[in-house]
PDB file of N, CA and C in Angstrom:
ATOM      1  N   UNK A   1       0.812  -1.196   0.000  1.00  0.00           N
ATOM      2  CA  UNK A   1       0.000   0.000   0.000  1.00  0.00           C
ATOM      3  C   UNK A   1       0.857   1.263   0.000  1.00  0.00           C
ATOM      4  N   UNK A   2       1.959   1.251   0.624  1.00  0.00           N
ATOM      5  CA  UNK A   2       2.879   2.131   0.505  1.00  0.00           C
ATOM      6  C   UNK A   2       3.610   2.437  -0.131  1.00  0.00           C
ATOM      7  N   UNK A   3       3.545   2.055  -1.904  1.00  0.00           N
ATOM      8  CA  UNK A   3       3.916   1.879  -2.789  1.00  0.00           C
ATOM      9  C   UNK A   3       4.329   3.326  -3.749  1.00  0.00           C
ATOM     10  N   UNK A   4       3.144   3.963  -3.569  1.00  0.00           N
ATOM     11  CA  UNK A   4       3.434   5.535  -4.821  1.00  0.00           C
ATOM     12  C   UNK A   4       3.639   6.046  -3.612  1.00  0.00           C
ATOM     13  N   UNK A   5       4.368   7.294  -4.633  1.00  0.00           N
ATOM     14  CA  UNK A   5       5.267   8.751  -3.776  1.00  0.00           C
ATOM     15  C   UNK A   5       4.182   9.867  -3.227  1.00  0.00           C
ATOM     16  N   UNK A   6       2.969   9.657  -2.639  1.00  0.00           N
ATOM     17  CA  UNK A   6       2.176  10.366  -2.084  1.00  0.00           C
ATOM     18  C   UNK A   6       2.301   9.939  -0.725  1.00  0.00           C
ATOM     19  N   UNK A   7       2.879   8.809  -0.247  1.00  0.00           N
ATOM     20  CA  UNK A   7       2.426   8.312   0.646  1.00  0.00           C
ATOM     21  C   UNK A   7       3.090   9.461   2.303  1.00  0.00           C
ATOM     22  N   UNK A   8       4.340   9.561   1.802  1.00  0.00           N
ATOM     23  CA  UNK A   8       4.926  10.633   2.727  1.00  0.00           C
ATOM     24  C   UNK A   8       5.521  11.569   1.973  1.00  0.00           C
ATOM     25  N   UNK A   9       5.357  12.716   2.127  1.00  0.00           N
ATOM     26  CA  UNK A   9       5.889  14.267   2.106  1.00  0.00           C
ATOM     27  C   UNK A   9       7.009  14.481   3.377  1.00  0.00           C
ATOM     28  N   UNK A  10       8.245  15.133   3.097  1.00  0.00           N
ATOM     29  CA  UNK A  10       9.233  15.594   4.181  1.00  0.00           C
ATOM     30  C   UNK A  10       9.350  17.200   3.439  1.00  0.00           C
ATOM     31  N   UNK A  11       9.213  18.026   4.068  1.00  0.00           N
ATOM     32  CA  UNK A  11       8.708  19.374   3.951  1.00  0.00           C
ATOM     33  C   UNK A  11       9.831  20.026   4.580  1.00  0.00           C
ATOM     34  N   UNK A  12      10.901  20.985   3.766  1.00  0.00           N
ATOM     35  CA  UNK A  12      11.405  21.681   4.779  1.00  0.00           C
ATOM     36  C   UNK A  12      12.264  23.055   4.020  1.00  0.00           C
ATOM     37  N   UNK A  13      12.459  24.142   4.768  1.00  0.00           N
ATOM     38  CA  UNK A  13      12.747  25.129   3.726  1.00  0.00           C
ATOM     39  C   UNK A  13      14.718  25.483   4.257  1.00  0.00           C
ATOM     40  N   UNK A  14      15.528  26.159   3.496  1.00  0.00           N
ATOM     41  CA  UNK A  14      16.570  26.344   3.904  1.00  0.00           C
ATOM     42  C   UNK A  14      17.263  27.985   2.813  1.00  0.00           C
ATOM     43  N   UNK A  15      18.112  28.573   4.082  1.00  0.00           N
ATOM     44  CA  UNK A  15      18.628  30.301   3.593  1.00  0.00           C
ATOM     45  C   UNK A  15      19.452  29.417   2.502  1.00  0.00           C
ATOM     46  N   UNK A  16      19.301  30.636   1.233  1.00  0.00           N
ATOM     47  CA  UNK A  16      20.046  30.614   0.492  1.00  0.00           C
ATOM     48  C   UNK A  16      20.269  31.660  -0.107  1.00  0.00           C
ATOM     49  N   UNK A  17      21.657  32.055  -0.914  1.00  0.00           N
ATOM     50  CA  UNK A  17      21.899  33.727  -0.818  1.00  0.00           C
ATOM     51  C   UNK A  17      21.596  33.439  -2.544  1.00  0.00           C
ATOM     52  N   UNK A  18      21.234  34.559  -3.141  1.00  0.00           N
ATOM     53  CA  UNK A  18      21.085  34.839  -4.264  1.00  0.00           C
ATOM     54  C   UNK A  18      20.985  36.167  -4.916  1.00  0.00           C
ATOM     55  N   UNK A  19      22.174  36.262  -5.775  1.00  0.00           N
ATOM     56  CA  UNK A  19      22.791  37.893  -5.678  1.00  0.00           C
ATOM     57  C   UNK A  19      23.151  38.125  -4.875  1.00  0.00           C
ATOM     58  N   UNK A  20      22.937  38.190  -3.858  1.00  0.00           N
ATOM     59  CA  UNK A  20      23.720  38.838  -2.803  1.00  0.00           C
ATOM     60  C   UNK A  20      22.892  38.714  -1.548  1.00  0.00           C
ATOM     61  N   UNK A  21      21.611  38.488  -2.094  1.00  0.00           N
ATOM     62  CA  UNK A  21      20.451  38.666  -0.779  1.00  0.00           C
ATOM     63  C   UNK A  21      19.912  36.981  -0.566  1.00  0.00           C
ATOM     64  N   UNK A  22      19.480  37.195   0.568  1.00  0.00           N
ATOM     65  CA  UNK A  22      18.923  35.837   1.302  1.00  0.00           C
ATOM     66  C   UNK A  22      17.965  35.647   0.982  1.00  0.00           C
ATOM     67  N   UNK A  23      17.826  34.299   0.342  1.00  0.00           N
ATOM     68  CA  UNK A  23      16.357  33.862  -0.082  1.00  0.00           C
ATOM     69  C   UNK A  23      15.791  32.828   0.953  1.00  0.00           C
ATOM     70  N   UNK A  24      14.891  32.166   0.701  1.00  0.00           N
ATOM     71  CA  UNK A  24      14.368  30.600   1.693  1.00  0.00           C
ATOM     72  C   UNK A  24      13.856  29.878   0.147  1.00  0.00           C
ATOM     73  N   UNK A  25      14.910  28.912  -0.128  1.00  0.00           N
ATOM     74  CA  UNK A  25      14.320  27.437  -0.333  1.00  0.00           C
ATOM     75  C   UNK A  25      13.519  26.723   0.180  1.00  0.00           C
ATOM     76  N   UNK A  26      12.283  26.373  -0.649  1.00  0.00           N
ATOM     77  CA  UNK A  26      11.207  25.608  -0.090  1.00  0.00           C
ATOM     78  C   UNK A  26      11.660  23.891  -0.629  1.00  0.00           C
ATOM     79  N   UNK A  27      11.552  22.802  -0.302  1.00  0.00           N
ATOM     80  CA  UNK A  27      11.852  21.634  -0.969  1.00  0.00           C
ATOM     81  C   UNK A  27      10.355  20.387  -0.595  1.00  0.00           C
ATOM     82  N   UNK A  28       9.621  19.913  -1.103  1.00  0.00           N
ATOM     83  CA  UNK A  28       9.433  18.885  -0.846  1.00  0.00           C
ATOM     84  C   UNK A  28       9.827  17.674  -1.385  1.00  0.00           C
ATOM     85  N   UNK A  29      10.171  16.565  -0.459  1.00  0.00           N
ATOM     86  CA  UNK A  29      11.090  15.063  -0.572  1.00  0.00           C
ATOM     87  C   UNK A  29      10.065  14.025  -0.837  1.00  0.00           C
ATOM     88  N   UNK A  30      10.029  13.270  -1.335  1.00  0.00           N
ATOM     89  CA  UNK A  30       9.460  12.204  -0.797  1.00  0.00           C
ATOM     90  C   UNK A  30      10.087  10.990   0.103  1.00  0.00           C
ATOM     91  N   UNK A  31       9.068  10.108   0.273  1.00  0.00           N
ATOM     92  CA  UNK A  31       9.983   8.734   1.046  1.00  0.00           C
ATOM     93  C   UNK A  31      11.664   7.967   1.079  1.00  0.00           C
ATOM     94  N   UNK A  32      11.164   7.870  -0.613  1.00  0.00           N
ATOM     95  CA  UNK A  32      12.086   7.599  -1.315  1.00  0.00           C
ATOM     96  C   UNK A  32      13.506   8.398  -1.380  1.00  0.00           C
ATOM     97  N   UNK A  33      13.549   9.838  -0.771  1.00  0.00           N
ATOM     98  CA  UNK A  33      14.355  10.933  -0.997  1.00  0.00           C
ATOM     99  C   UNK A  33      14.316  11.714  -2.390  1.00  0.00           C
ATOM    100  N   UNK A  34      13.819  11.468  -3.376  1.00  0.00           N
ATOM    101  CA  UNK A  34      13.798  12.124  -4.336  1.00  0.00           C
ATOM    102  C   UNK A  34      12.905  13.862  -4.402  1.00  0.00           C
ATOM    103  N   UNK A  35      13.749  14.456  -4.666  1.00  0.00           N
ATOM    104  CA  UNK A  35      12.865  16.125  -4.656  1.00  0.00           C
ATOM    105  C   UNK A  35      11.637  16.126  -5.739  1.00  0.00           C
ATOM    106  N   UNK A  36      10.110  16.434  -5.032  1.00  0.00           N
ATOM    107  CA  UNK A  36       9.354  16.629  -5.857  1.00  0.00           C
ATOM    108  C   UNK A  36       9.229  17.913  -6.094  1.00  0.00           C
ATOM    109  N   UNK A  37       9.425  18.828  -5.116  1.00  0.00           N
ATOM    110  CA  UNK A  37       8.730  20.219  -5.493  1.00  0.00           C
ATOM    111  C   UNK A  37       9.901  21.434  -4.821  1.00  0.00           C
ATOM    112  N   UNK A  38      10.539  22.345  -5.544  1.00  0.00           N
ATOM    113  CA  UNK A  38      11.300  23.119  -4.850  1.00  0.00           C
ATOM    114  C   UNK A  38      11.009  24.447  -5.251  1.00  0.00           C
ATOM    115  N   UNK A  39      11.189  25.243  -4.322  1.00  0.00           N
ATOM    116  CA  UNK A  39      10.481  26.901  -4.656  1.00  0.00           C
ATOM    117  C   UNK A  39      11.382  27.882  -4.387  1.00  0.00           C
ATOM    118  N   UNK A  40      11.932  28.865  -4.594  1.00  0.00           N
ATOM    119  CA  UNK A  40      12.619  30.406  -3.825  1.00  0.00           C
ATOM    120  C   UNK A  40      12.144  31.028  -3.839  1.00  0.00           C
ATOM    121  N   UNK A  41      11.786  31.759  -2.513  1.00  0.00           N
ATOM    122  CA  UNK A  41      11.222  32.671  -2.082  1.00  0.00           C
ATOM    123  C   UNK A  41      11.495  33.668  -0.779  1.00  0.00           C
ATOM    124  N   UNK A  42      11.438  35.337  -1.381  1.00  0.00           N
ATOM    125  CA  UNK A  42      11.687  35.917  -0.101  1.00  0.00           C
ATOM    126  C   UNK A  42      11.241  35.810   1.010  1.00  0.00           C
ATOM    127  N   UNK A  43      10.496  35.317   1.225  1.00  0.00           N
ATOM    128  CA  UNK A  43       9.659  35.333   2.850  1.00  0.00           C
ATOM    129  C   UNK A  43       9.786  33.698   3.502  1.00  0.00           C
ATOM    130  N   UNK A  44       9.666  34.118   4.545  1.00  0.00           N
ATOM    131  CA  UNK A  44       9.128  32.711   5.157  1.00  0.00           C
ATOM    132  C   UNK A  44       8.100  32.609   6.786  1.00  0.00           C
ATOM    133  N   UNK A  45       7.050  32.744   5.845  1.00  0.00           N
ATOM    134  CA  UNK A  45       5.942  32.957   6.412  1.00  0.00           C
ATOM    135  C   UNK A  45       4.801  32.035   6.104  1.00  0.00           C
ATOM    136  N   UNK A  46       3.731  31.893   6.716  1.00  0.00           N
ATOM    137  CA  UNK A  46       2.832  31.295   6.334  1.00  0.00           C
ATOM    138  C   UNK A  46       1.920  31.107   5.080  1.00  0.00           C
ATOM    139  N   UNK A  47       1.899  31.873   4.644  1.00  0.00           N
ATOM    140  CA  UNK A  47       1.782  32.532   3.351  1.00  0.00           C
ATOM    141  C   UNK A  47       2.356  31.919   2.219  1.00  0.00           C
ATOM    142  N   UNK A  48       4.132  31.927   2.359  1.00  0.00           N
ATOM    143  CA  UNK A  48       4.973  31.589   1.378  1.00  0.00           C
ATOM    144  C   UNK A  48       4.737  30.326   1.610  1.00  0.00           C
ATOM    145  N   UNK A  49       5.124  29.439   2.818  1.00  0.00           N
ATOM    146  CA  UNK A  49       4.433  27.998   3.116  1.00  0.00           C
ATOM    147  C   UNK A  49       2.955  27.490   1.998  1.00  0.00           C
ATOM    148  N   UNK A  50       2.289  28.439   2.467  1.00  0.00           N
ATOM    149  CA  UNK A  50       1.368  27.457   1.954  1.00  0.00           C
ATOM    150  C   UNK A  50       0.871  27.457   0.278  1.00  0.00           C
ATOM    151  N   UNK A  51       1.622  28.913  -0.058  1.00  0.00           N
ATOM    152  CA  UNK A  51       1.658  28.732  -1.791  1.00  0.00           C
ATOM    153  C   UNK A  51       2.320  27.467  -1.990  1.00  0.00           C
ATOM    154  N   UNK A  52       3.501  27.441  -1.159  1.00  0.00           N
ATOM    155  CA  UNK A  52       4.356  26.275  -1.789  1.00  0.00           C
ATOM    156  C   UNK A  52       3.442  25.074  -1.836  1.00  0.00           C
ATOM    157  N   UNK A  53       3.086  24.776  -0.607  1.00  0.00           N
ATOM    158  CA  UNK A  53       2.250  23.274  -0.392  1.00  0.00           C
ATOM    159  C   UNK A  53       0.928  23.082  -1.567  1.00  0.00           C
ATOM    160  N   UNK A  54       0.304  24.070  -1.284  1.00  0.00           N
ATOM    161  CA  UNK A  54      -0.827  24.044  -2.919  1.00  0.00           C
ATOM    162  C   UNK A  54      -0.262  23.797  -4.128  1.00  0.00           C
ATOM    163  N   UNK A  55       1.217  24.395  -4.511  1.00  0.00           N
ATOM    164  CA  UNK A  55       1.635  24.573  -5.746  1.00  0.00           C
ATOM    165  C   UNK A  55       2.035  22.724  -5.898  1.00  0.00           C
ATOM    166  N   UNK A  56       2.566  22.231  -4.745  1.00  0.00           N
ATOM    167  CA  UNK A  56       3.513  21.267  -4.687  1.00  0.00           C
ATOM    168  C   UNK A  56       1.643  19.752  -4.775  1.00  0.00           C
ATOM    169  N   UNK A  57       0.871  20.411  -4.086  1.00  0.00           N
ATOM    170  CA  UNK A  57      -0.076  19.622  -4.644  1.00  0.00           C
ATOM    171  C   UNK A  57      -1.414  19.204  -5.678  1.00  0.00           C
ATOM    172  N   UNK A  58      -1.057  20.389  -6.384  1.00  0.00           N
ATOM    173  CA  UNK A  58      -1.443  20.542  -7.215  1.00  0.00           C
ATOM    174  C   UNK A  58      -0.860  19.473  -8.699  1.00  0.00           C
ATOM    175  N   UNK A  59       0.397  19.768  -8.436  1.00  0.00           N
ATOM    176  CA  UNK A  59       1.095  18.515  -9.101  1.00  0.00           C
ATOM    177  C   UNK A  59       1.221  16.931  -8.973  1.00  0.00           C
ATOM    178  N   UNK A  60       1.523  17.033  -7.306  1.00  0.00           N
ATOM    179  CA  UNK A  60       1.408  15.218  -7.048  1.00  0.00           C
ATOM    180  C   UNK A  60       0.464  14.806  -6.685  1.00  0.00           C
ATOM    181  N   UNK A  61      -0.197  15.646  -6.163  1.00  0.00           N
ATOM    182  CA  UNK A  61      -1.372  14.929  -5.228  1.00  0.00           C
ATOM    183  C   UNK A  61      -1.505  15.620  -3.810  1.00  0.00           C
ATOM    184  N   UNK A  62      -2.518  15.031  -3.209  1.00  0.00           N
ATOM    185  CA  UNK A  62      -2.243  15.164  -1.686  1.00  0.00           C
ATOM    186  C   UNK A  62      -1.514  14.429  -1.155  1.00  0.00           C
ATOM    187  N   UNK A  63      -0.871  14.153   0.078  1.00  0.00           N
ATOM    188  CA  UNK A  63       0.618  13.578   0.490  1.00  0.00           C
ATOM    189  C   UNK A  63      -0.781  12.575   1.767  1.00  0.00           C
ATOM    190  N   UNK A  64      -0.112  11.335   2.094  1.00  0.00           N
ATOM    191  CA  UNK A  64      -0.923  10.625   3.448  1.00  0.00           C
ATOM    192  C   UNK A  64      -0.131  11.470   4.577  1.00  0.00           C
ATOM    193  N   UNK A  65       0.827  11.395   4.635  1.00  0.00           N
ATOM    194  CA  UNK A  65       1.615  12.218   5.750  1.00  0.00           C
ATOM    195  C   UNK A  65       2.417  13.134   5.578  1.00  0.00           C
ATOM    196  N   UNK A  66       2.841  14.353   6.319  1.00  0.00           N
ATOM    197  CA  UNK A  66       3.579  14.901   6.225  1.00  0.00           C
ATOM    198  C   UNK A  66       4.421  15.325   7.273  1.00  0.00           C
ATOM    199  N   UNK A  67       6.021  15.149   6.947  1.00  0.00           N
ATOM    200  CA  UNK A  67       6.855  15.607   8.140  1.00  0.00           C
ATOM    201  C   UNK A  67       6.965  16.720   7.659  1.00  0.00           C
ATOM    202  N   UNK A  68       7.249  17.260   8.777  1.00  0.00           N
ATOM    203  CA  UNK A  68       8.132  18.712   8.875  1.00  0.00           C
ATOM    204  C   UNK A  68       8.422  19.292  10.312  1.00  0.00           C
ATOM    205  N   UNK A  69       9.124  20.374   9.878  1.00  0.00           N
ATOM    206  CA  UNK A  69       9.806  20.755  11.033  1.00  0.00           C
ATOM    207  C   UNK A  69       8.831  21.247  12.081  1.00  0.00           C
ATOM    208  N   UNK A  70       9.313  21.858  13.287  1.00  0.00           N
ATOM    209  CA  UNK A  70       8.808  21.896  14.805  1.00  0.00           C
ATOM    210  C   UNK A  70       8.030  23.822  14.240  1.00  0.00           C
ATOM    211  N   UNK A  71       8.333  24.583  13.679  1.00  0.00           N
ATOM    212  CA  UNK A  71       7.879  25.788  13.413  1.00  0.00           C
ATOM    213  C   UNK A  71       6.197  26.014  12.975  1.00  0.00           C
ATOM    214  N   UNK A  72       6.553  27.016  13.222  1.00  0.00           N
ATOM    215  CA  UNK A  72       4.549  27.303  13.818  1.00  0.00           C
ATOM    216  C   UNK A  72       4.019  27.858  12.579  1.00  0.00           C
ATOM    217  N   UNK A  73       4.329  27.912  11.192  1.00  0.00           N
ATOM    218  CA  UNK A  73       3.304  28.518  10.413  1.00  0.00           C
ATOM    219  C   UNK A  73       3.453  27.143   8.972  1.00  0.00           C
ATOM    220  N   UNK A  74       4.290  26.415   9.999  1.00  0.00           N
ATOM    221  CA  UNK A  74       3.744  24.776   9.442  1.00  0.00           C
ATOM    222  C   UNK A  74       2.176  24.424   9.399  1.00  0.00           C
ATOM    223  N   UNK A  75       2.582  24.287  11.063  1.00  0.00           N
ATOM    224  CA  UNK A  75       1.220  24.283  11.777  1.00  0.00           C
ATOM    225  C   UNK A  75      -0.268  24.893  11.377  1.00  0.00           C
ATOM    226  N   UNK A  76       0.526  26.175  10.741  1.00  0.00           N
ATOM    227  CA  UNK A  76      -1.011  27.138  11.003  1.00  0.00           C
ATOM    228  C   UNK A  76      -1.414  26.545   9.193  1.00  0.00           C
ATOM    229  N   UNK A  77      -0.291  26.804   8.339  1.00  0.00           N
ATOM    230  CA  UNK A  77      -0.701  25.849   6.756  1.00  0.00           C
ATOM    231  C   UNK A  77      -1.190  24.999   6.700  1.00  0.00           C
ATOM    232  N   UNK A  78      -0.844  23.587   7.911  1.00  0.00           N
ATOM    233  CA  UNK A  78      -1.497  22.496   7.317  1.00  0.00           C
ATOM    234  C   UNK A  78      -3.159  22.533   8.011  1.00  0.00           C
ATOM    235  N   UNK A  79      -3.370  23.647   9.004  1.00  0.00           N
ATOM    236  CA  UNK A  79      -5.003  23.862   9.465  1.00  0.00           C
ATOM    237  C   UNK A  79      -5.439  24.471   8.229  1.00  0.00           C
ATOM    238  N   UNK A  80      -5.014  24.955   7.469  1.00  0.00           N
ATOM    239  CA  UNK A  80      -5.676  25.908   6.608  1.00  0.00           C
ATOM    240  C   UNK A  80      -6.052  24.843   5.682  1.00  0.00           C
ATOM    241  N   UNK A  81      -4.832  23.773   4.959  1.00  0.00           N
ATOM    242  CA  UNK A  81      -5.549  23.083   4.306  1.00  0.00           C
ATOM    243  C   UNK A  81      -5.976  21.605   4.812  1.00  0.00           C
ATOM    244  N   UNK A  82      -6.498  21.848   5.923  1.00  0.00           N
ATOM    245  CA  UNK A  82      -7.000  20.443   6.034  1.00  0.00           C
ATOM    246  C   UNK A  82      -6.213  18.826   6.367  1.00  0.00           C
ATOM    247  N   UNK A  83      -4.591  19.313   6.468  1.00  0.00           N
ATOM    248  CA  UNK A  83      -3.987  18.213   6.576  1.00  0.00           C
ATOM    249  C   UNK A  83      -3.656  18.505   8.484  1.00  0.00           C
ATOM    250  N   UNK A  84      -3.794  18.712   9.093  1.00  0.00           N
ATOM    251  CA  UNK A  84      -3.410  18.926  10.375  1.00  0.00           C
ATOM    252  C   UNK A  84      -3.209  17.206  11.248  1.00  0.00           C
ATOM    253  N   UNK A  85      -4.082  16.693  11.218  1.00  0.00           N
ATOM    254  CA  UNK A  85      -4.266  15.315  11.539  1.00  0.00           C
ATOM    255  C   UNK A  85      -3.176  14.599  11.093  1.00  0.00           C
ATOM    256  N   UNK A  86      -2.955  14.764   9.903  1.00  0.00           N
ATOM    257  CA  UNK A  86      -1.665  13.391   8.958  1.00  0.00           C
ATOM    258  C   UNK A  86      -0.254  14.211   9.160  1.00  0.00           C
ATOM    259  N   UNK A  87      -0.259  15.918   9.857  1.00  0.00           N
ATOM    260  CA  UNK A  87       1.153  16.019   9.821  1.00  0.00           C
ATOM    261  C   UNK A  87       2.303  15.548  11.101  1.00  0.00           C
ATOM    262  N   UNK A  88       3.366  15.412  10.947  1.00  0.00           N
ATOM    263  CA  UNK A  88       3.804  14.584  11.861  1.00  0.00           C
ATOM    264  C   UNK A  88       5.259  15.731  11.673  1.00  0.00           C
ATOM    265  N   UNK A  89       5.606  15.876  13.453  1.00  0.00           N
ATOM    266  CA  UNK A  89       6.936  16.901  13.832  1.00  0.00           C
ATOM    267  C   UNK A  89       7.564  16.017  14.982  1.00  0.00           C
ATOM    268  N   UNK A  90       8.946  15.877  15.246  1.00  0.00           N
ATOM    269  CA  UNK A  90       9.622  15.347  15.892  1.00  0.00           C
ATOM    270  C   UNK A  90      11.100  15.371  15.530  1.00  0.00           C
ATOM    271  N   UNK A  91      12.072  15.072  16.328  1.00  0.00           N
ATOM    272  CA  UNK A  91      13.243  15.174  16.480  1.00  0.00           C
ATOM    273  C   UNK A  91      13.837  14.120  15.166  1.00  0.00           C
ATOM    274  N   UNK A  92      14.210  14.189  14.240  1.00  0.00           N
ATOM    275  CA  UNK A  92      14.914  13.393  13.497  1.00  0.00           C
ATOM    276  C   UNK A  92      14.388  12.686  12.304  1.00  0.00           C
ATOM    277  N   UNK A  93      12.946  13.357  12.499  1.00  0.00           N
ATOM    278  CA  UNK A  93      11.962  12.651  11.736  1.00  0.00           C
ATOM    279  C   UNK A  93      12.277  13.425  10.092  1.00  0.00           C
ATOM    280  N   UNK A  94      12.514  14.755  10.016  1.00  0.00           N
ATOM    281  CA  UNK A  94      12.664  15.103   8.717  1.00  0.00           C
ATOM    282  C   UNK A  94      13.894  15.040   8.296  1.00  0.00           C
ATOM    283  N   UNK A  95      15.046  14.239   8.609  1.00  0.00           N
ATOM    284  CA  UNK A  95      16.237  13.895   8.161  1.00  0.00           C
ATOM    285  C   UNK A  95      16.236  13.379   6.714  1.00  0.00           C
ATOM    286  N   UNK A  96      15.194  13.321   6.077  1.00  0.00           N
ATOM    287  CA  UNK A  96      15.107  13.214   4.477  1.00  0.00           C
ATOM    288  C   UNK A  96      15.442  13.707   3.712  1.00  0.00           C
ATOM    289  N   UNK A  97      14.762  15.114   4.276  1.00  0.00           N
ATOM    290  CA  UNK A  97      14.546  16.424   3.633  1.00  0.00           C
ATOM    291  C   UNK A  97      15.886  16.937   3.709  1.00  0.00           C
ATOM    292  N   UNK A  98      16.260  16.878   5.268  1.00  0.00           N
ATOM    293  CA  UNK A  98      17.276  17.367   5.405  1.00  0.00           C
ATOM    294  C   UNK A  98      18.568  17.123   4.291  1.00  0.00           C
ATOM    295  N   UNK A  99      18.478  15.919   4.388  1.00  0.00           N
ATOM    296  CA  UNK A  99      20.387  15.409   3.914  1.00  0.00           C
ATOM    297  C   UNK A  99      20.157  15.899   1.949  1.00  0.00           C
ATOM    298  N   UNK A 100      18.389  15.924   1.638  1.00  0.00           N
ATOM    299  CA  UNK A 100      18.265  16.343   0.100  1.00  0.00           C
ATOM    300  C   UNK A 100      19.122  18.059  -0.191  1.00  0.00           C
ATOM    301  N   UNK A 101      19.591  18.752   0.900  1.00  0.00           N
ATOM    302  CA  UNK A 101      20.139  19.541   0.795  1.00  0.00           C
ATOM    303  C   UNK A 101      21.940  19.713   0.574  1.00  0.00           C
ATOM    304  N   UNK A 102      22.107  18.970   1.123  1.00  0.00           N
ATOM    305  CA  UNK A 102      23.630  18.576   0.660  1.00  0.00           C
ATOM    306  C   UNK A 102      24.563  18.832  -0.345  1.00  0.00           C
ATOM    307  N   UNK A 103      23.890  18.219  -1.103  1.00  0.00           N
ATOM    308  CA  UNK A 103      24.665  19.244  -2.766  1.00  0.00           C
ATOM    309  C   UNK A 103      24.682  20.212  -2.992  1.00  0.00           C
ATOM    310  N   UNK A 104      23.216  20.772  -2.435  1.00  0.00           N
ATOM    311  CA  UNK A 104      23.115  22.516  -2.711  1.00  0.00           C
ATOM    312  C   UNK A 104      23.905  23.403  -2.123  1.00  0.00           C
ATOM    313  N   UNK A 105      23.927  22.546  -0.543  1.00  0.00           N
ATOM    314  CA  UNK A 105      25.396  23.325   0.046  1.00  0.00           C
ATOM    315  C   UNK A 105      26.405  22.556  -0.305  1.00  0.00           C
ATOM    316  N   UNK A 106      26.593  21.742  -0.576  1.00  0.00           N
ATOM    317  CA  UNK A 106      28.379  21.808  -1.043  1.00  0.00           C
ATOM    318  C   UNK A 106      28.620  22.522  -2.279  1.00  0.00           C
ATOM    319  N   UNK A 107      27.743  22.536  -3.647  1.00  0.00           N
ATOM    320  CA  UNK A 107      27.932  23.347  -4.585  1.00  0.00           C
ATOM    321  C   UNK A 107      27.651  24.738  -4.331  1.00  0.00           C
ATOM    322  N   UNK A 108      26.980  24.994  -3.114  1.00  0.00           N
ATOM    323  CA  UNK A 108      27.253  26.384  -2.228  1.00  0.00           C
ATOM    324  C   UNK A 108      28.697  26.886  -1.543  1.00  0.00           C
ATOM    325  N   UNK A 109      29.396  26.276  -1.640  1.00  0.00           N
ATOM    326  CA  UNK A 109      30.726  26.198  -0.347  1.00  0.00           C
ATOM    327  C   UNK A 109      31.921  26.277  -1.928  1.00  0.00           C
ATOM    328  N   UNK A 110      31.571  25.300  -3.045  1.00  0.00           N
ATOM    329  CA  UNK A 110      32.379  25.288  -3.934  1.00  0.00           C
ATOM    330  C   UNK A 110      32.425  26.735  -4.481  1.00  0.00           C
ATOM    331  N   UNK A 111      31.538  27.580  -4.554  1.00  0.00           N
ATOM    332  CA  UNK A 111      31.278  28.527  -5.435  1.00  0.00           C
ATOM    333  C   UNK A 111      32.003  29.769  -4.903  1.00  0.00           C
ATOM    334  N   UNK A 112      32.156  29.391  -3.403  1.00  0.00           N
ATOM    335  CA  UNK A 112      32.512  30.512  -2.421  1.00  0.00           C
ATOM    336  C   UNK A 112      34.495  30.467  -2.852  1.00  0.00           C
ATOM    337  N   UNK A 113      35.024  29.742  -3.137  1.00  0.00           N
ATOM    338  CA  UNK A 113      36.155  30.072  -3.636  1.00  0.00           C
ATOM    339  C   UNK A 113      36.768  30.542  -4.797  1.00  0.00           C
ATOM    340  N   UNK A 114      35.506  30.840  -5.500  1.00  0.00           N
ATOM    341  CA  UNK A 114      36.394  31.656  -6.755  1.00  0.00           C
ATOM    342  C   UNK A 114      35.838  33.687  -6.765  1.00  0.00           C
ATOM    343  N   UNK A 115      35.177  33.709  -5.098  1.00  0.00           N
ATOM    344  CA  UNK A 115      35.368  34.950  -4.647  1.00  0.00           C
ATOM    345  C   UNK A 115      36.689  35.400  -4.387  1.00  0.00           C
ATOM    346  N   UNK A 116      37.515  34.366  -4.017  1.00  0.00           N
ATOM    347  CA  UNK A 116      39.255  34.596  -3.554  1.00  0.00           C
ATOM    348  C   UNK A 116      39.860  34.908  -4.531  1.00  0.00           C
ATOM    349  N   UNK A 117      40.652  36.452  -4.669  1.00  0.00           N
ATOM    350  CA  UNK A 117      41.798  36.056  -5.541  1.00  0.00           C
ATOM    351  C   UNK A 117      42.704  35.088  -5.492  1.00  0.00           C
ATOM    352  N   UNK A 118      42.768  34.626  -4.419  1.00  0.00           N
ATOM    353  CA  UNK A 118      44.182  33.554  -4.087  1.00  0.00           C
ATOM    354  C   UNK A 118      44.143  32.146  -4.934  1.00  0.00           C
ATOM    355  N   UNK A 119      42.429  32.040  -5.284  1.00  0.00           N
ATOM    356  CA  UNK A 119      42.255  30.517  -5.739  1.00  0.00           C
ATOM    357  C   UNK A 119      42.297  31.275  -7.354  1.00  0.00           C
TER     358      UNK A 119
END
């Protein structure tokens, strides 16, 4: 039954500079780890949350569960749309999402040395 990529959503957003200014990456993961839905956006607010989550289900579907992090306009998005019941927050639980960031910062960290004249 746990077969298609609706079954869990890992939800989580992360700073990223662009031009010069700080944006928030939105990402949703699935089970599997694969990125279904990623967004940039200035804000990170409830608001920007929950465009993302509509935009992101509009495409796959509705998700059976969703992790995400411990922050409160998670919370207040998934009352708005109706998922409040299936979302799920805890210590270690969105480590999915998390580690799907990895490349972005290391090809973040790579990029930062050809600011150096020295390199």
């Amino acid at each position: 039954m746990r077969a298609y990529s609706n079954w869990q959503w890992n939800l989580v957003e992360v700073f990223a500079k662009s031009n010069g200014e700080r944006h928030y990456l939105w990402r949703a993961v699935d089970h599997e780890g694969e990125v279904l839905e990623s967004c940039l956006t200035k804000r990170r607010d409830r608001k920007a949350a929950l465009k993302f989550i509509r935009k992101s289900m509009k495409r796959h579907g509705n998700p059976k569960v969703s992790v995400t992090d411990k922050l409160r306009f998670y919370c207040a998005e998934m009352k708005v749309i109706g998922n409040a019941p299936r979302q799920e927050t805890g210590r270690w639980l969105n480590n999915r999402a998390e580690n799907s960031h990895l490349p972005f910062r290391r090809r973040e960290r790579a990029m930062l040395r050809f600011r150096q004249m020295r390199s």
